[in-house]
Protein backbone atom coordinates (compact mmCIF):
# COMPACT_ATOMS: atom_id res chain seq x y z
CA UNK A 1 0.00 0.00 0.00
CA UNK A 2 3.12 2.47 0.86
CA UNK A 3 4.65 1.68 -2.85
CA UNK A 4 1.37 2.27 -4.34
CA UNK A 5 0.86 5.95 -2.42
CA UNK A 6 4.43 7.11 -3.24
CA UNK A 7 4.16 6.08 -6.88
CA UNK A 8 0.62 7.78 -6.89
CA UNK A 9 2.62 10.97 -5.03
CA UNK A 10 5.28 11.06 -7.75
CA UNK A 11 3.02 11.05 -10.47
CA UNK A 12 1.34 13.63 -8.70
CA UNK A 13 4.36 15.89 -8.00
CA UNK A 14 5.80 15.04 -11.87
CA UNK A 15 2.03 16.37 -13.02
CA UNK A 16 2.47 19.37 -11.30
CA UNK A 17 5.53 20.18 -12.65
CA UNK A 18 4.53 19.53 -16.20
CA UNK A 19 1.19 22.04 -15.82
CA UNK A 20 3.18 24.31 -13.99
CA UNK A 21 5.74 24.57 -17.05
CA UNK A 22 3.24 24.74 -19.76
CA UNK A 23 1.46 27.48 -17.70
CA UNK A 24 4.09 29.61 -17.71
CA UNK A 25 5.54 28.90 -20.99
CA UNK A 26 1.95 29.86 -21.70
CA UNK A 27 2.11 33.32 -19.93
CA UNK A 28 5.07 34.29 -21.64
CA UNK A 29 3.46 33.61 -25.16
CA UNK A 30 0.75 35.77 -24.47
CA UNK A 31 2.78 38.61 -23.21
């Protein structure tokens, strides 16, 4: 159950990171 909340919390985390890079790569196109 432990391997199967980290692996849910890295996908999570790696997720984040992805959105949070196309949002601002996003910002700056529309500036």
């Amino acid at each position: 159950m432990i391997e199967v909340f980290e692996a849910f919390g890295w996908t999570l985390l790696l997720g984040g990171l992805a959105v949070a890079v196309l949002f601002i790569t996003a910002l700056d196109k529309k500036r």
